[in-house]
C-alpha atoms as a PDB file:
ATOM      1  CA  UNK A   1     -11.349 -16.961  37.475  1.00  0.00           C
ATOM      2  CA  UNK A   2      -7.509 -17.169  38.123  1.00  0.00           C
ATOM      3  CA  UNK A   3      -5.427 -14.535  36.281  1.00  0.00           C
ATOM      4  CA  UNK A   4      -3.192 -15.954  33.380  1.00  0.00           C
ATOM      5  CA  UNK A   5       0.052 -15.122  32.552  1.00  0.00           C
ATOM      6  CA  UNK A   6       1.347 -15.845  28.621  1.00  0.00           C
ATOM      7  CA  UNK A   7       4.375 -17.234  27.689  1.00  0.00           C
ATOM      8  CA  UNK A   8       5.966 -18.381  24.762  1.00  0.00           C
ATOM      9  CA  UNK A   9       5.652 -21.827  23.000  1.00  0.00           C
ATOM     10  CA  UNK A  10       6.770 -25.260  24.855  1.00  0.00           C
ATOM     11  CA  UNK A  11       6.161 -28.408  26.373  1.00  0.00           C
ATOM     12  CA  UNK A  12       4.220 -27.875  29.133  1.00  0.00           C
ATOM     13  CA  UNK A  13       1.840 -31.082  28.095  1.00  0.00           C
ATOM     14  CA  UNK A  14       1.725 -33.081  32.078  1.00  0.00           C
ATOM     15  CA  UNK A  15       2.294 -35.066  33.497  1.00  0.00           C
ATOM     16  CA  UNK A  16       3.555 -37.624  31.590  1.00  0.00           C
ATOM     17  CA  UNK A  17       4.887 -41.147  32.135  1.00  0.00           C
ATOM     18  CA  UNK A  18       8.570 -41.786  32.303  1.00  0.00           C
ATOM     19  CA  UNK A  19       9.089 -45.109  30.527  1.00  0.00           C
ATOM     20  CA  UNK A  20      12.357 -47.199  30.597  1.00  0.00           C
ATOM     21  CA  UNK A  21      12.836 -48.223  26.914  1.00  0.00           C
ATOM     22  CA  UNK A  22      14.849 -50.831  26.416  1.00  0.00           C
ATOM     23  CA  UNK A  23      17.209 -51.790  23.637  1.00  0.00           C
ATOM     24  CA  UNK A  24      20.172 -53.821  22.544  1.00  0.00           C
ATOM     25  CA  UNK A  25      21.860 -54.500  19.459  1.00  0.00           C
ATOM     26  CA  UNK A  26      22.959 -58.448  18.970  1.00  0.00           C
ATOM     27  CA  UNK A  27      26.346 -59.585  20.341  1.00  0.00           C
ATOM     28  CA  UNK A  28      26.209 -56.174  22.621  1.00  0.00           C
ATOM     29  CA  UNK A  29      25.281 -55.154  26.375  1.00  0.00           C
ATOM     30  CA  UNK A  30      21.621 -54.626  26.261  1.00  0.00           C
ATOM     31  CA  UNK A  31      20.716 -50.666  27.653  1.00  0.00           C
ATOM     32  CA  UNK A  32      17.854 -48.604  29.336  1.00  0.00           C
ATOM     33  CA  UNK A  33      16.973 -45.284  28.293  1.00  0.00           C
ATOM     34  CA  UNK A  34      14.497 -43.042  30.429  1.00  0.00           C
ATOM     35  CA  UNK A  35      11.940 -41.111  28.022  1.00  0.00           C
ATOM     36  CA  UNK A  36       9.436 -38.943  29.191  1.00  0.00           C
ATOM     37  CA  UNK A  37       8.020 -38.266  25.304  1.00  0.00           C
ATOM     38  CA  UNK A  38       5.642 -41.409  25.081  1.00  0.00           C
ATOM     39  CA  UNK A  39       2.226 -42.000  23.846  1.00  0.00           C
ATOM     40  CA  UNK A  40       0.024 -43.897  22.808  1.00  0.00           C
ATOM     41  CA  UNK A  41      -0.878 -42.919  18.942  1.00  0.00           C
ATOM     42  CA  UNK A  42      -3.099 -45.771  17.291  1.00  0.00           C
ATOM     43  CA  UNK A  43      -5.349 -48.572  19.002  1.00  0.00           C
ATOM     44  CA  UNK A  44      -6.130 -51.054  15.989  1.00  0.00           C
ATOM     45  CA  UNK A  45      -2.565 -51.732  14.949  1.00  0.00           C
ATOM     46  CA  UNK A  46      -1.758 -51.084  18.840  1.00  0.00           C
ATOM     47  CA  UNK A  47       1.369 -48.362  18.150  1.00  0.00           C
ATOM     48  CA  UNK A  48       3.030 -46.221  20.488  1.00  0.00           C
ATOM     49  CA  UNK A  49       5.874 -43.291  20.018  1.00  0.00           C
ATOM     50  CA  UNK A  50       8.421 -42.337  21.826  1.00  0.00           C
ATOM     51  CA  UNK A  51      10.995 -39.244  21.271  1.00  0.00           C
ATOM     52  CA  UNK A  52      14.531 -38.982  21.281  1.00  0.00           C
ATOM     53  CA  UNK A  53      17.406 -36.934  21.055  1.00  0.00           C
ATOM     54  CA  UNK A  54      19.872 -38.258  17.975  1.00  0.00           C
ATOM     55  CA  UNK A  55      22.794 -37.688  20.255  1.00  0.00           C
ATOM     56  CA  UNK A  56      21.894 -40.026  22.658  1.00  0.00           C
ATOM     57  CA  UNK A  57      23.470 -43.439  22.727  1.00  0.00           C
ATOM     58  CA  UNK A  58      20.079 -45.407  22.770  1.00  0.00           C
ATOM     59  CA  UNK A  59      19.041 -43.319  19.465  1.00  0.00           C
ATOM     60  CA  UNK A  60      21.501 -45.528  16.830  1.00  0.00           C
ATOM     61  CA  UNK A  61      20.984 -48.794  18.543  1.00  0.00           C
ATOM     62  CA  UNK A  62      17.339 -48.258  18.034  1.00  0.00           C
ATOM     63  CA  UNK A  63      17.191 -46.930  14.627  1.00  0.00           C
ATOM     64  CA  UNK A  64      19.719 -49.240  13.274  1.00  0.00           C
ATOM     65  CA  UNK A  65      17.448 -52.600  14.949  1.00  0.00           C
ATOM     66  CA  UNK A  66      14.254 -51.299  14.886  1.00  0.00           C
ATOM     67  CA  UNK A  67      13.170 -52.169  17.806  1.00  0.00           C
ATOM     68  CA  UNK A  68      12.512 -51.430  21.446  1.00  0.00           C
ATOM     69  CA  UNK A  69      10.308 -51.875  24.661  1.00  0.00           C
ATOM     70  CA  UNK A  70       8.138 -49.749  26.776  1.00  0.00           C
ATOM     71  CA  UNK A  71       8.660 -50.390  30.100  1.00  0.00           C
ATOM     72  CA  UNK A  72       6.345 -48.667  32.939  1.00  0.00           C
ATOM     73  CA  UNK A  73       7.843 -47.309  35.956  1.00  0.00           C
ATOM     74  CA  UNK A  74       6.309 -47.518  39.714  1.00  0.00           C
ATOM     75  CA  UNK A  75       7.278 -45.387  42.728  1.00  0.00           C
ATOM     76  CA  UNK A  76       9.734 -48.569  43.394  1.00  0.00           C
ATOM     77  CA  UNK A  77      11.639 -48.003  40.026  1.00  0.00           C
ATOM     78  CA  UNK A  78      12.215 -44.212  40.116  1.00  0.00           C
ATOM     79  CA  UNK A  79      15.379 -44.289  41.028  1.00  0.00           C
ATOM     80  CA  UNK A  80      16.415 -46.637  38.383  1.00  0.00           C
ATOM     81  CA  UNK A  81      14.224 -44.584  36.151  1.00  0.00           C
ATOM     82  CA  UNK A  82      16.488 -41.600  36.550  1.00  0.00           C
ATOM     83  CA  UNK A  83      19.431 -42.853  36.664  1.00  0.00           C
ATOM     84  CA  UNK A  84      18.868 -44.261  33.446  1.00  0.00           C
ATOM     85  CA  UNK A  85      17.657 -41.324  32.285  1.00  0.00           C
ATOM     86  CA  UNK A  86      20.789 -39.051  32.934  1.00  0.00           C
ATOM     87  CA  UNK A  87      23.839 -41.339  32.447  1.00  0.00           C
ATOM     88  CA  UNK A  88      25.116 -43.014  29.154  1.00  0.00           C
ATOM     89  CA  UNK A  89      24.730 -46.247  28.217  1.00  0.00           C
ATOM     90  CA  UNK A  90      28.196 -45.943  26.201  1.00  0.00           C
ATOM     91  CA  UNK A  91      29.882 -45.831  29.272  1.00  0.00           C
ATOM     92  CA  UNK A  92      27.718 -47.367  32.087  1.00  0.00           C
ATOM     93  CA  UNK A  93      26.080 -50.860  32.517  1.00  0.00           C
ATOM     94  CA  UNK A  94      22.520 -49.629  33.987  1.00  0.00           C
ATOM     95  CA  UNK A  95      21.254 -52.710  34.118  1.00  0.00           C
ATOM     96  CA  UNK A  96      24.154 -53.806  36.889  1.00  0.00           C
ATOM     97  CA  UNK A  97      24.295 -50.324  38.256  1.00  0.00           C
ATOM     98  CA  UNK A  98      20.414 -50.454  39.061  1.00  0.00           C
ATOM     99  CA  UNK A  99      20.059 -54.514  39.607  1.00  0.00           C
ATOM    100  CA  UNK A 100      17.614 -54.713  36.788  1.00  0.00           C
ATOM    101  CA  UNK A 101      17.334 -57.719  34.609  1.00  0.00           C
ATOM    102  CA  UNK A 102      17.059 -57.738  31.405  1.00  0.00           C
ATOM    103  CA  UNK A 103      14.226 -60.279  29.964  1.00  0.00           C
ATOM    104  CA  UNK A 104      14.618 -61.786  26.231  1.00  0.00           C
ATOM    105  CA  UNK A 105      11.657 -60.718  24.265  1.00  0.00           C
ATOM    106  CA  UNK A 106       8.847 -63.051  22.881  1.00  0.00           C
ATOM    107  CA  UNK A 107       8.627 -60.891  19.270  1.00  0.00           C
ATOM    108  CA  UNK A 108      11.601 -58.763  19.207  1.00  0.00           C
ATOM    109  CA  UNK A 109      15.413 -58.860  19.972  1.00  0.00           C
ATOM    110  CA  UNK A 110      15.233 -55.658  22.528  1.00  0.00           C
ATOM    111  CA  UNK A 111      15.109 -56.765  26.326  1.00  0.00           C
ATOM    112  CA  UNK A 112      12.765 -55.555  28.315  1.00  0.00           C
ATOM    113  CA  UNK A 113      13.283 -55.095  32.058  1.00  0.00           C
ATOM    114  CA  UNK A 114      11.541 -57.799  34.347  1.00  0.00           C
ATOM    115  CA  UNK A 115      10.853 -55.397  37.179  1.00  0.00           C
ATOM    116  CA  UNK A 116       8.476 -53.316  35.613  1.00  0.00           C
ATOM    117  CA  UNK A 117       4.834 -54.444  35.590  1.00  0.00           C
ATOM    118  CA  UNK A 118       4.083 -53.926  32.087  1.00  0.00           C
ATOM    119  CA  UNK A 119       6.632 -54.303  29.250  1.00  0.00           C
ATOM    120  CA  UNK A 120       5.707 -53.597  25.528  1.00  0.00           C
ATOM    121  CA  UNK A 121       7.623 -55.392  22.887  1.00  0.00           C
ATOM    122  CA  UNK A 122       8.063 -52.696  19.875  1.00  0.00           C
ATOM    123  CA  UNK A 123       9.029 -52.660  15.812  1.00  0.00           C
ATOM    124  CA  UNK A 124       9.419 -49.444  14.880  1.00  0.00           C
ATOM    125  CA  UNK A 125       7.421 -48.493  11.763  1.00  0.00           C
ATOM    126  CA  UNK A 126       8.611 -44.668  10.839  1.00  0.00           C
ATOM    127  CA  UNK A 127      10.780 -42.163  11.973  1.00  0.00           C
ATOM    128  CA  UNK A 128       9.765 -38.493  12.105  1.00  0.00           C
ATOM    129  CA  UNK A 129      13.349 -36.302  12.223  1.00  0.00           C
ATOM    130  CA  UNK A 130      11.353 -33.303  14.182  1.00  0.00           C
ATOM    131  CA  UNK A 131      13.528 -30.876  15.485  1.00  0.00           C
ATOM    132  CA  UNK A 132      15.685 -31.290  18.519  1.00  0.00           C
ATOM    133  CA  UNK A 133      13.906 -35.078  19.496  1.00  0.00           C
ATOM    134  CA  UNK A 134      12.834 -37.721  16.165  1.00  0.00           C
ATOM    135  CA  UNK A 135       9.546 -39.545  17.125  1.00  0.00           C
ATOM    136  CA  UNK A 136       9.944 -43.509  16.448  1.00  0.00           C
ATOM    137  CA  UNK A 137       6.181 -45.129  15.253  1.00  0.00           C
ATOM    138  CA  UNK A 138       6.507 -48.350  16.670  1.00  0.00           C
ATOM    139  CA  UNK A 139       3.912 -50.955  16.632  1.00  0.00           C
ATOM    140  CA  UNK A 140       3.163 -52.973  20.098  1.00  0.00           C
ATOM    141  CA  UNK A 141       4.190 -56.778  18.914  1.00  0.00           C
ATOM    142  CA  UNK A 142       3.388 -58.339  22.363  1.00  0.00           C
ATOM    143  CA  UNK A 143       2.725 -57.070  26.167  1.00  0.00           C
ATOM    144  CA  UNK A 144       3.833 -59.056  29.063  1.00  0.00           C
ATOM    145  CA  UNK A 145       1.990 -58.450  32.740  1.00  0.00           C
ATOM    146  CA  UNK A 146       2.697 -59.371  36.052  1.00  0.00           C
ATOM    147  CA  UNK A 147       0.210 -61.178  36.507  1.00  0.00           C
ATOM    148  CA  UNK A 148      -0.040 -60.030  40.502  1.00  0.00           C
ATOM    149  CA  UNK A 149      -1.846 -57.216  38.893  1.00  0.00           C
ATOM    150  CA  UNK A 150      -4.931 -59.729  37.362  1.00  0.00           C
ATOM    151  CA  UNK A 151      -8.204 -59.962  39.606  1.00  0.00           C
ATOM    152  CA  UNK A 152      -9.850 -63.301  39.795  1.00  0.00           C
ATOM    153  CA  UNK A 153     -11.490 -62.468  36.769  1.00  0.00           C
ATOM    154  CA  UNK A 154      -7.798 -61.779  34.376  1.00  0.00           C
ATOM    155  CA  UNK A 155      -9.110 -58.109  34.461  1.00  0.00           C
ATOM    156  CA  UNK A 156      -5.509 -56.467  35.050  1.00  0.00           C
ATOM    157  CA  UNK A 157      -5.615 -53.481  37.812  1.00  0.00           C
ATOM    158  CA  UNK A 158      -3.070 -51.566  37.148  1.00  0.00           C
ATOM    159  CA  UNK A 159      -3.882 -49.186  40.255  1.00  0.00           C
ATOM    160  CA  UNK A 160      -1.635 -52.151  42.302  1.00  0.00           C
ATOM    161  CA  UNK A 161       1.355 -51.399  40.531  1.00  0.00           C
ATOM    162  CA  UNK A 162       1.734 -47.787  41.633  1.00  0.00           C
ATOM    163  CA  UNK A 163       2.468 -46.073  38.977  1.00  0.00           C
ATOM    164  CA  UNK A 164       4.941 -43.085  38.254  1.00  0.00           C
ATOM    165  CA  UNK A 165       3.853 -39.930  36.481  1.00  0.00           C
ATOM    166  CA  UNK A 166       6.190 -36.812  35.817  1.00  0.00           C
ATOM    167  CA  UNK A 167       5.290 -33.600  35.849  1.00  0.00           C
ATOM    168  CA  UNK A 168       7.852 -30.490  35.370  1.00  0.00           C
ATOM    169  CA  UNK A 169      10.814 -31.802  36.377  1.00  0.00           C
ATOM    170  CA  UNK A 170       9.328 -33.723  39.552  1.00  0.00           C
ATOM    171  CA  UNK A 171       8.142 -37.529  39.361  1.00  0.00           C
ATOM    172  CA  UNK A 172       5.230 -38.413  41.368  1.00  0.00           C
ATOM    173  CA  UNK A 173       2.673 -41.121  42.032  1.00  0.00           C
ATOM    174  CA  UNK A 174      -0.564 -41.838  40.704  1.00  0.00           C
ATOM    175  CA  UNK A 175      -2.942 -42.121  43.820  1.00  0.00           C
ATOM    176  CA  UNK A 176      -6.458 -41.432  44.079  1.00  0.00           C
ATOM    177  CA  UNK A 177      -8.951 -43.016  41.290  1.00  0.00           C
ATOM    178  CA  UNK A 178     -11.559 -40.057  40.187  1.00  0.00           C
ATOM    179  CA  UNK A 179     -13.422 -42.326  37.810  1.00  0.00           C
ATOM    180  CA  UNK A 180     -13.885 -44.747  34.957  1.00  0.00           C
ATOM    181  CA  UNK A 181     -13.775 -44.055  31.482  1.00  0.00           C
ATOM    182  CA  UNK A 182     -17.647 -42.788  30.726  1.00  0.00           C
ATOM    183  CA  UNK A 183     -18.610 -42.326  34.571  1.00  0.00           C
ATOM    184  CA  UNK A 184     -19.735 -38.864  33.566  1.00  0.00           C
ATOM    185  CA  UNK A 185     -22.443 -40.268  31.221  1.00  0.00           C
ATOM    186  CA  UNK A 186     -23.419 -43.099  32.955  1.00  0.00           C
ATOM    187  CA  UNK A 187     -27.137 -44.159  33.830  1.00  0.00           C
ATOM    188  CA  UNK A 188     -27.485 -44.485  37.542  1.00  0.00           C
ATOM    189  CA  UNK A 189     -29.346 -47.049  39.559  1.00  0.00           C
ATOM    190  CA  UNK A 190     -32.997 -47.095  38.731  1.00  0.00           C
ATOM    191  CA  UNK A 191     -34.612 -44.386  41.380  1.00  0.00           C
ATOM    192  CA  UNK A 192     -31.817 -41.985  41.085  1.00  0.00           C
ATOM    193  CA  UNK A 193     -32.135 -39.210  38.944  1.00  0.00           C
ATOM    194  CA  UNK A 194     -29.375 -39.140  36.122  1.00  0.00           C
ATOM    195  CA  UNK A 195     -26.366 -35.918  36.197  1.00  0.00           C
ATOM    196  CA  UNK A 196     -26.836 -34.052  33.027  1.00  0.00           C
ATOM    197  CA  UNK A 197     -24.438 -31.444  33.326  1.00  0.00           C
ATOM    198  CA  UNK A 198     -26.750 -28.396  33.748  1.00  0.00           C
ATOM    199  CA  UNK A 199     -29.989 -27.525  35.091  1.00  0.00           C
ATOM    200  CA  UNK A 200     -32.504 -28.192  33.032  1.00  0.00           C
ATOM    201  CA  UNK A 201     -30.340 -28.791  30.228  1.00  0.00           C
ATOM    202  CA  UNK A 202     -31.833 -31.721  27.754  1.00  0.00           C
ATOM    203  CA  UNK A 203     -30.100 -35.257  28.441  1.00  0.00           C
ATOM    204  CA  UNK A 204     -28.056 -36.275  25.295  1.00  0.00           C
ATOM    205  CA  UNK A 205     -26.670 -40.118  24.945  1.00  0.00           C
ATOM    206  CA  UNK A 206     -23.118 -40.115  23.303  1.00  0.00           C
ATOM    207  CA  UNK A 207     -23.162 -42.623  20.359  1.00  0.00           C
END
């Protein structure tokens, strides 16, 4: 067993994905705003959070509309993704600067960036003042895909898009597939004797 060393309390919860949000308020320049605090936090509504500072630009625009998208980044929009993520919108186009386009939403006002392989169109729901970051509840009003991502079946594969995860301070790509959701449980073929965990341990089906 490895030897542990304690430290104090923080986010060391990785990796994480480091989504472009996008947001606009009418009349104005629409902006991007990198956030690495994202998550998924309900399934039936679909709702997702994200986290940010008050003192950033993005944080009025989308408290005083309500609304925002999720966009996913891939190893081609890290860059952008940065950049975004550590220059103002109050006094930078990032949009222009990164050659992104913005893309009108089907449900909400907010643009979302037409680059990026998945885009969620959110309406925020609650806002949790936390501490140094205030969580925005949003629920998921629509999801566009490119649909180079959908097999000849519409299942969407989203291990084309080459997805960026960041961990620590360092953004990296997702790569090698371990499994699918359940493989550890799974029956195998008939003939081959089924993995329960332990020798002679009893089998157990999860219900």
């Amino acid at each position: 067993m490895a030897e542990k060393e304690f430290w104090r309390g923080g986010n060391m919860l990785y990796p994480v994905p480091p989504v472009m949000v996008g947001c606009a308020r009418e009349g104005e320049k629409p902006n991007i705003i990198t956030v690495a605090w994202a998550g998924t936090v309900c399934s039936s509504p679909a709702m997702v959070s994200i986290s940010v500072r008050p003192e950033r630009y993005s944080y009025d625009i989308i408290r005083e509309t309500g609304e925002f998208t999720v966009n996913l980044t891939t190893k081609k929009l890290v860059r952008a993704a940065d950049f975004c993520g550590v220059r103002s919108g109050r006094d930078t186009d990032k949009f222009r600067e990164m050659h992104l386009t913005p893309l009108p939403g089907e449900t909400i006002g907010a643009p979302s960036i037409a680059e990026s392989p998945v885009n969620l169109e959110c309406r925020v729901t609650q806002v949790l003042e936390l501490g140094s970051h205030h969580m925005f509840l949003a629920e998921v009003t629509g999801v566009r895909v490119d649909r180079g991502l959908l097999d000849e079946n519409g299942k969407l594969d989203l291990g084309k898009a080459e997805l960026a995860a960041y961990s620590h301070g360092t953004y990296h790509v997702l790569g090698e597939a371990l499994g699918t959701f359940g493989f550890s449980v799974r029956r195998k073929a008939a003939g081959k004797k089924k993995f329960s965990g332990k020798a002679g341990s009893k089998k157990k089906a999860l219900k």
